[in-house]
C-alpha atoms as a PDB file:
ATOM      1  CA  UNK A   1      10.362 -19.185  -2.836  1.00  0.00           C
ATOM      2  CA  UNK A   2      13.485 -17.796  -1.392  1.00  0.00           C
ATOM      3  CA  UNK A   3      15.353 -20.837  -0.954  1.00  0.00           C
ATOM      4  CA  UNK A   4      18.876 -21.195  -2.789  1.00  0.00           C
ATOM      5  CA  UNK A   5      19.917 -24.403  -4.003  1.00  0.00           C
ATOM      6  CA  UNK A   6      22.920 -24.021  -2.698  1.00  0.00           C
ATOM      7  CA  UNK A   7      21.735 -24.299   0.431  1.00  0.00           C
ATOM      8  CA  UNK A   8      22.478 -26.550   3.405  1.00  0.00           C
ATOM      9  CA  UNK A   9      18.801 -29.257   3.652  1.00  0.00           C
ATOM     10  CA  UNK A  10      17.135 -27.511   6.545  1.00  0.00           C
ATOM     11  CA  UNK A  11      19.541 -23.932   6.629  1.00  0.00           C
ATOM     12  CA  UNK A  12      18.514 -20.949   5.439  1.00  0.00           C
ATOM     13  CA  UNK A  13      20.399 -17.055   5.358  1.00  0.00           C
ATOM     14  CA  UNK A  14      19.250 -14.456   8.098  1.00  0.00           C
ATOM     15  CA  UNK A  15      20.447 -11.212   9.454  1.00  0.00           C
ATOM     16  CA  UNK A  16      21.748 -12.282  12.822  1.00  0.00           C
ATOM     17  CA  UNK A  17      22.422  -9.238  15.667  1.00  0.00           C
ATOM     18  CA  UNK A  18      25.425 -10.254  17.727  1.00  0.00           C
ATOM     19  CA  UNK A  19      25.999  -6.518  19.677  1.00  0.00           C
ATOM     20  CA  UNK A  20      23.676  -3.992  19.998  1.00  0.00           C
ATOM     21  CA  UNK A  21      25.397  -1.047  18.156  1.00  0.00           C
ATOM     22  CA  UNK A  22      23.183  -0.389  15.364  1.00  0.00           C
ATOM     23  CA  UNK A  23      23.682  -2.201  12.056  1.00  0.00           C
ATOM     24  CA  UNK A  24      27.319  -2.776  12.991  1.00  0.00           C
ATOM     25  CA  UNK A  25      26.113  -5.351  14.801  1.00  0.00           C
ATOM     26  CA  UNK A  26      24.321  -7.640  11.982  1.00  0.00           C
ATOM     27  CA  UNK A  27      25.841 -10.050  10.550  1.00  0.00           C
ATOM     28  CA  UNK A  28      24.321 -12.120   7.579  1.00  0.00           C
ATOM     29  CA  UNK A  29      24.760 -16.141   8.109  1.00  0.00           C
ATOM     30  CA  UNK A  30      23.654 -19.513   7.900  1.00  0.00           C
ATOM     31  CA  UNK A  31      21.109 -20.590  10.481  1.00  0.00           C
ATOM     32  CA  UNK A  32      18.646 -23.568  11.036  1.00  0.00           C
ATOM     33  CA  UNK A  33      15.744 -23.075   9.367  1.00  0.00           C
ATOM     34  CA  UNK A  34      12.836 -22.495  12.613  1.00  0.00           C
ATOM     35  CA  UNK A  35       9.945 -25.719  12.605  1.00  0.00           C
ATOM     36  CA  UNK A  36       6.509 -24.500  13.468  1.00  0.00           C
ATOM     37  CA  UNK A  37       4.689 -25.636  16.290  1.00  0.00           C
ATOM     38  CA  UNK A  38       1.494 -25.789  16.936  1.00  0.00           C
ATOM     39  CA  UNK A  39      -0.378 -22.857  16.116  1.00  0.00           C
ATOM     40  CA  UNK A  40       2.665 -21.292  13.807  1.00  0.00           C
ATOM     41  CA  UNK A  41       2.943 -20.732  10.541  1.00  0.00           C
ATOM     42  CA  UNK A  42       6.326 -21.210   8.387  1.00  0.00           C
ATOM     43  CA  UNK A  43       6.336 -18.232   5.977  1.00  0.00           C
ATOM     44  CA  UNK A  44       9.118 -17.851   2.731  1.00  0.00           C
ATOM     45  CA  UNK A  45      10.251 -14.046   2.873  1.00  0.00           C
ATOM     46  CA  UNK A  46       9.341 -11.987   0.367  1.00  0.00           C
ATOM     47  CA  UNK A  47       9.927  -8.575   2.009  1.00  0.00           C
ATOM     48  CA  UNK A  48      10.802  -6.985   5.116  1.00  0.00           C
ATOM     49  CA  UNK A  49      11.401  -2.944   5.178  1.00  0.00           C
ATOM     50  CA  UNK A  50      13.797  -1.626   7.886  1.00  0.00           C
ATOM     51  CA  UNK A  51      11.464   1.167   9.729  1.00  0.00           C
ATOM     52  CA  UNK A  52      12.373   3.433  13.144  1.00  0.00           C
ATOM     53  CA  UNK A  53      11.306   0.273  15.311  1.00  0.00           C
ATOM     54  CA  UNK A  54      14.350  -1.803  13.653  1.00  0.00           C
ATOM     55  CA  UNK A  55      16.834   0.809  14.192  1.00  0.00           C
ATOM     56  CA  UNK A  56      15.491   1.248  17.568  1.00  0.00           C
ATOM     57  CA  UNK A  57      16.040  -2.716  18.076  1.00  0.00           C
ATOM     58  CA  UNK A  58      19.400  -3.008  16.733  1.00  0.00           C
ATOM     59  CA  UNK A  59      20.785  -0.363  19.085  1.00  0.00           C
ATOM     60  CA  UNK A  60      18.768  -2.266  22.108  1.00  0.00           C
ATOM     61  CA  UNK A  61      16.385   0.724  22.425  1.00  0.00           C
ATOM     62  CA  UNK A  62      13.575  -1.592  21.883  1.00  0.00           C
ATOM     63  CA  UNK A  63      11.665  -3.379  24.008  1.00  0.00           C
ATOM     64  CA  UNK A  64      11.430  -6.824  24.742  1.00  0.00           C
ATOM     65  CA  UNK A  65      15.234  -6.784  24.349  1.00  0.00           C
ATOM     66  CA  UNK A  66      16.051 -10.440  23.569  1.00  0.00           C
ATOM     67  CA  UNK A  67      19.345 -12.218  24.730  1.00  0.00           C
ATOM     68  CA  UNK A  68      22.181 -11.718  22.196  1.00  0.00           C
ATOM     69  CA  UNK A  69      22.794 -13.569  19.306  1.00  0.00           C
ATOM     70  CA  UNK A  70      19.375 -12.620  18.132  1.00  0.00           C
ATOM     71  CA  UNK A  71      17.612 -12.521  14.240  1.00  0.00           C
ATOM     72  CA  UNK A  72      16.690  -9.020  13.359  1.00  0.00           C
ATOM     73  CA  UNK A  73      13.322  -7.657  11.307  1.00  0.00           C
ATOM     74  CA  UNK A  74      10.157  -6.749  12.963  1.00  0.00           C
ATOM     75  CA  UNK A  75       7.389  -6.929   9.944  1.00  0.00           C
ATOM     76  CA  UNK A  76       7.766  -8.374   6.476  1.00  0.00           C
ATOM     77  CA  UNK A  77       5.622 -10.498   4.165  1.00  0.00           C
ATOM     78  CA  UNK A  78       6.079 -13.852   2.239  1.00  0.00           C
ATOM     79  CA  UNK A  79       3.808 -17.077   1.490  1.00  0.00           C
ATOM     80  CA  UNK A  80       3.268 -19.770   4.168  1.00  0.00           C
ATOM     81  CA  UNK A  81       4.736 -22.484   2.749  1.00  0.00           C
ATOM     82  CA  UNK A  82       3.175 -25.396   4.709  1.00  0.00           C
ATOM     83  CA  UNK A  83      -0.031 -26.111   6.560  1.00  0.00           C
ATOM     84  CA  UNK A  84       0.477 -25.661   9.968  1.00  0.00           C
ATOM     85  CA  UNK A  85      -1.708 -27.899  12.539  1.00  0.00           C
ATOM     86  CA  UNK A  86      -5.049 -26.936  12.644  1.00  0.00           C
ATOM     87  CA  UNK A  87      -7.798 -25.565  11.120  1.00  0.00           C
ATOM     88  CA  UNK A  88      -6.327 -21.786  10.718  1.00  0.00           C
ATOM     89  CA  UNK A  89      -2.675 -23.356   9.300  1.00  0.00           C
ATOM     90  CA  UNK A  90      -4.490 -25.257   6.796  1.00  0.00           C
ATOM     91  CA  UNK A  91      -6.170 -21.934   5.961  1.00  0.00           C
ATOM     92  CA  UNK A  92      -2.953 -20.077   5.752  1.00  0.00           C
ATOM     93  CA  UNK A  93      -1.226 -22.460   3.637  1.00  0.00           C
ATOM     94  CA  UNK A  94      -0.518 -20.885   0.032  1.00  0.00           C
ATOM     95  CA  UNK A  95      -1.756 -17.735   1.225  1.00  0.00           C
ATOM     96  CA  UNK A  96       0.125 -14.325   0.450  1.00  0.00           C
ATOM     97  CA  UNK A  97       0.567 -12.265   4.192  1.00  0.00           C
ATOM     98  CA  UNK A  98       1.785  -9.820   6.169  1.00  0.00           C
ATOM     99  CA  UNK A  99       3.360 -10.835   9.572  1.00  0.00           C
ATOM    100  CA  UNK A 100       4.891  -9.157  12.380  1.00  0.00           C
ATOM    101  CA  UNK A 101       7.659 -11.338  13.526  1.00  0.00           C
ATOM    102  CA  UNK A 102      10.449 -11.980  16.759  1.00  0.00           C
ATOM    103  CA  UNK A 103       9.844 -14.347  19.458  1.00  0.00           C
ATOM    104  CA  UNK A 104      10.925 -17.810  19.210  1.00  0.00           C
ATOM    105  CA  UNK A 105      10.388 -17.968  15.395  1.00  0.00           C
ATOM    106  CA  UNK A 106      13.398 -15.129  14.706  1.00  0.00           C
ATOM    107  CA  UNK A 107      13.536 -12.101  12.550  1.00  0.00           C
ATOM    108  CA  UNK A 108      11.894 -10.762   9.002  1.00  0.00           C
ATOM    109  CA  UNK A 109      15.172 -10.108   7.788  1.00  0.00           C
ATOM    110  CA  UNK A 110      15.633 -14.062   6.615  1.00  0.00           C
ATOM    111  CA  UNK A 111      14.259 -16.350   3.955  1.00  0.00           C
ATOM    112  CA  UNK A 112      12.270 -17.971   6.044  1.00  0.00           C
ATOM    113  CA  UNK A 113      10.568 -17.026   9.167  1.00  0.00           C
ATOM    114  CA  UNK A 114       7.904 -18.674  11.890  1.00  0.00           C
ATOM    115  CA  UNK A 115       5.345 -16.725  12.876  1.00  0.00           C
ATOM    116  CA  UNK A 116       2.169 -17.216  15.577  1.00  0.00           C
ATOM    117  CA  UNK A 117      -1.465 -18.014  12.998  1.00  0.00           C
ATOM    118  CA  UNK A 118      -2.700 -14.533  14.736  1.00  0.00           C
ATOM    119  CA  UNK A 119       0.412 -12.484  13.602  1.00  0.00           C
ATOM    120  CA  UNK A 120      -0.071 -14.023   9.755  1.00  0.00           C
ATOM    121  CA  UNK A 121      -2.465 -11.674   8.345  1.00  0.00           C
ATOM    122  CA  UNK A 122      -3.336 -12.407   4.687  1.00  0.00           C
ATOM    123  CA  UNK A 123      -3.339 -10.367   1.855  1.00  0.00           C
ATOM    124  CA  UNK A 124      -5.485  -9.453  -0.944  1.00  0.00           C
ATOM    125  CA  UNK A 125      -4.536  -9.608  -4.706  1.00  0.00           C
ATOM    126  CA  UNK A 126      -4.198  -6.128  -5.010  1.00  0.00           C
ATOM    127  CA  UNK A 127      -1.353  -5.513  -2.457  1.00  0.00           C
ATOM    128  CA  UNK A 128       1.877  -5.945  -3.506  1.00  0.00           C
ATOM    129  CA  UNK A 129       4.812  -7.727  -0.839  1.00  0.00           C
ATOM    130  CA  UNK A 130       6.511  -4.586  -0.627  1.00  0.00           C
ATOM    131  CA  UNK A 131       3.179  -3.187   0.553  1.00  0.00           C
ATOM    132  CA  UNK A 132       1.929  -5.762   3.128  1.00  0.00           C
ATOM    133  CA  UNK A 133       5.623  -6.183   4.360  1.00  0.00           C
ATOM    134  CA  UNK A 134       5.154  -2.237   5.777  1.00  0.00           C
ATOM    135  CA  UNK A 135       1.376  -2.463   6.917  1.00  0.00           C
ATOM    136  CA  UNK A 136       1.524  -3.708  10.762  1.00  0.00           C
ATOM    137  CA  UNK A 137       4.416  -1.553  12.417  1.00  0.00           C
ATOM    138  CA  UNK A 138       5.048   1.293   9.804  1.00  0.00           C
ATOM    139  CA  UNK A 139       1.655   2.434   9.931  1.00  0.00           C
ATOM    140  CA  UNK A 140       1.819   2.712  14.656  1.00  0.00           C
ATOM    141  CA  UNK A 141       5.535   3.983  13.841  1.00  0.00           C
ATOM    142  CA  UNK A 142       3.498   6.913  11.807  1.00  0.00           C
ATOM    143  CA  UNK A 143       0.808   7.506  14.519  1.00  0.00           C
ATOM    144  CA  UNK A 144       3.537   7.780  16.812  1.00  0.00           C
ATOM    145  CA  UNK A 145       5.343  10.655  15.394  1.00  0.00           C
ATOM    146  CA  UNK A 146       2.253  11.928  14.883  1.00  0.00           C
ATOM    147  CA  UNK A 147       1.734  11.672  18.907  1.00  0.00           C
ATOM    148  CA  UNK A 148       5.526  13.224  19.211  1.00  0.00           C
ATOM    149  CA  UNK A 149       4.445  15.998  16.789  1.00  0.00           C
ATOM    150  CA  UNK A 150       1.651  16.959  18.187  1.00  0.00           C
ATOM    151  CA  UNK A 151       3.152  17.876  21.801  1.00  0.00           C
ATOM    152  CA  UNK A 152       5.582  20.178  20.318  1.00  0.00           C
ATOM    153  CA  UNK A 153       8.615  16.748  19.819  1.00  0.00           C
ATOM    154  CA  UNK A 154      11.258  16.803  17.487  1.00  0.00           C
ATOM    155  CA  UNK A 155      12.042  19.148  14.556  1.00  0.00           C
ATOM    156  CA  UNK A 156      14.147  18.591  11.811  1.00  0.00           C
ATOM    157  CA  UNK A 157      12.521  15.979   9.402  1.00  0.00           C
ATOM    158  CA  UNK A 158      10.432  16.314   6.735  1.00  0.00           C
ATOM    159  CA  UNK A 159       6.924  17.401   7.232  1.00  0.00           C
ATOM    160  CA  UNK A 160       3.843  15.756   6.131  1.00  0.00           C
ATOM    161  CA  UNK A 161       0.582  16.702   7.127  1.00  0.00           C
ATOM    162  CA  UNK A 162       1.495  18.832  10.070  1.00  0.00           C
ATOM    163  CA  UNK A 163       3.801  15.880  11.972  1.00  0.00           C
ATOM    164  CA  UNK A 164       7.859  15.219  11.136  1.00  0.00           C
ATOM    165  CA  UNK A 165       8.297  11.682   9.240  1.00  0.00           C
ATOM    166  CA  UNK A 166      10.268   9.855   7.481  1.00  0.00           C
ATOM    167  CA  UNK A 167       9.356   9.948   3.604  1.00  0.00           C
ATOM    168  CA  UNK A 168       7.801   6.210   3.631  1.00  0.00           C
ATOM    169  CA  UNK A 169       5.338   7.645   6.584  1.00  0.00           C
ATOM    170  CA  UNK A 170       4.594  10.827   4.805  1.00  0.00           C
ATOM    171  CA  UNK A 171       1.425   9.762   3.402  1.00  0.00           C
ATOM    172  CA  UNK A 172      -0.301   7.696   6.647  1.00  0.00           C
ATOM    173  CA  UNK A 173       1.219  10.466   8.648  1.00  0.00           C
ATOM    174  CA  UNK A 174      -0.671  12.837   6.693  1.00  0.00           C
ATOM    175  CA  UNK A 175      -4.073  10.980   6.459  1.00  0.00           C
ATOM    176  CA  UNK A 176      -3.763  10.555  10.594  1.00  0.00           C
ATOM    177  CA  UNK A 177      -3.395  14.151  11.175  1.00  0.00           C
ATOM    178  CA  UNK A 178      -6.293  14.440   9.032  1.00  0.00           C
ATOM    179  CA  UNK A 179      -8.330  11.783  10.972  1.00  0.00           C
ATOM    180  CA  UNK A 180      -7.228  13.626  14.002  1.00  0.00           C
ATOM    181  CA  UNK A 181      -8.288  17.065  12.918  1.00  0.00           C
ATOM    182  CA  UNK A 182      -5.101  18.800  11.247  1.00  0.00           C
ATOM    183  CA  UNK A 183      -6.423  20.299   7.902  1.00  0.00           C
ATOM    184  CA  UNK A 184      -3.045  21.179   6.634  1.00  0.00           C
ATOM    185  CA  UNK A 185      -2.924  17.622   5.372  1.00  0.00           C
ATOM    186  CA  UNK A 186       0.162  18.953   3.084  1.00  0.00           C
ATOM    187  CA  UNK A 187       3.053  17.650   2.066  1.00  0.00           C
ATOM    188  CA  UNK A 188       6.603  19.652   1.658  1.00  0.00           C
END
């Protein structure tokens, strides 16, 4: 778990966005730790990337745009580390997920984070944190460059499979225009 002994009973460290100007505007500090309600899950951090949609939020070009200070970190993945009430928290609890966060339970980019049951997706064996922390809004940030590629959008990134991406999107990018009937489906 990501908790440091250090620690205040009940704190926890979080990227906190004070001004949106981009990552000049984070600051890392010590916050309350969020309490689930019913029908959240608490979740321990275990990753969170930083994709287009972050930057996007930290410079306020994201919508909802929450009320200032805010936490920061759209997606990640961690264990729930308590049953929540109900049937689905008790489910949860233990479980390795993916989760797209914000709202009242704050940011990915902290060691702890509370997330709606239907925004805790679990994940298998197989997939590593780093993995399921980039599997909810990387993969819709890829389809839409894909979107912005195909009607002739920006130039000037790498291209992957006939649509301009970031690296970490080069693959899904590719597979999409693939799925969507671009054959080039290369990668230079």
């Amino acid at each position: 778990m990501p908790v440091n002994d250090h620690e205040a009973p009940g704190m926890m460290r979080a990227a906190v966005l004070n001004e949106y100007v981009g990552g000049a505007g984070l600051v890392v500090q010590d916050v309350p730790r969020p309490i689930p309600e019913a029908g959240e899950v608490p979740i321990g951090v275990a990753a969170a990337p930083i994709n287009p949609s972050d930057l996007a939020f930290l410079e306020g070009n994201y919508s909802p745009r929450p009320s200032l200070p805010t936490r920061a970190g759209l997606e990640g993945s961690g264990t729930v580390v308590a049953a929540g009430p109900g049937a689905i928290g008790r489910y949860l609890s233990g479980k390795r997920v993916a989760f797209v966060a914000g709202g009242r339970g704050g940011g990915a980019w902290a060691e702890y984070v509370v997330v709606p049951n239907r925004l805790a997706l679990p994940l298998n064996d197989e997939v590593s944190f780093e993995a399921g922390a980039m599997s909810v809004v990387n993969p819709m940030t890829a389809l839409a460059f894909l979107e912005i590629a195909k009607s002739g959008g920006p130039q000037g990134s790498d291209q992957h499979g006939g649509c301009w991406c970031p690296r970490s999107h080069g693959r899904s990018c590719a597979q999409s225009g693939r799925d969507q009937g671009d054959q080039r489906g290369t990668s230079r």
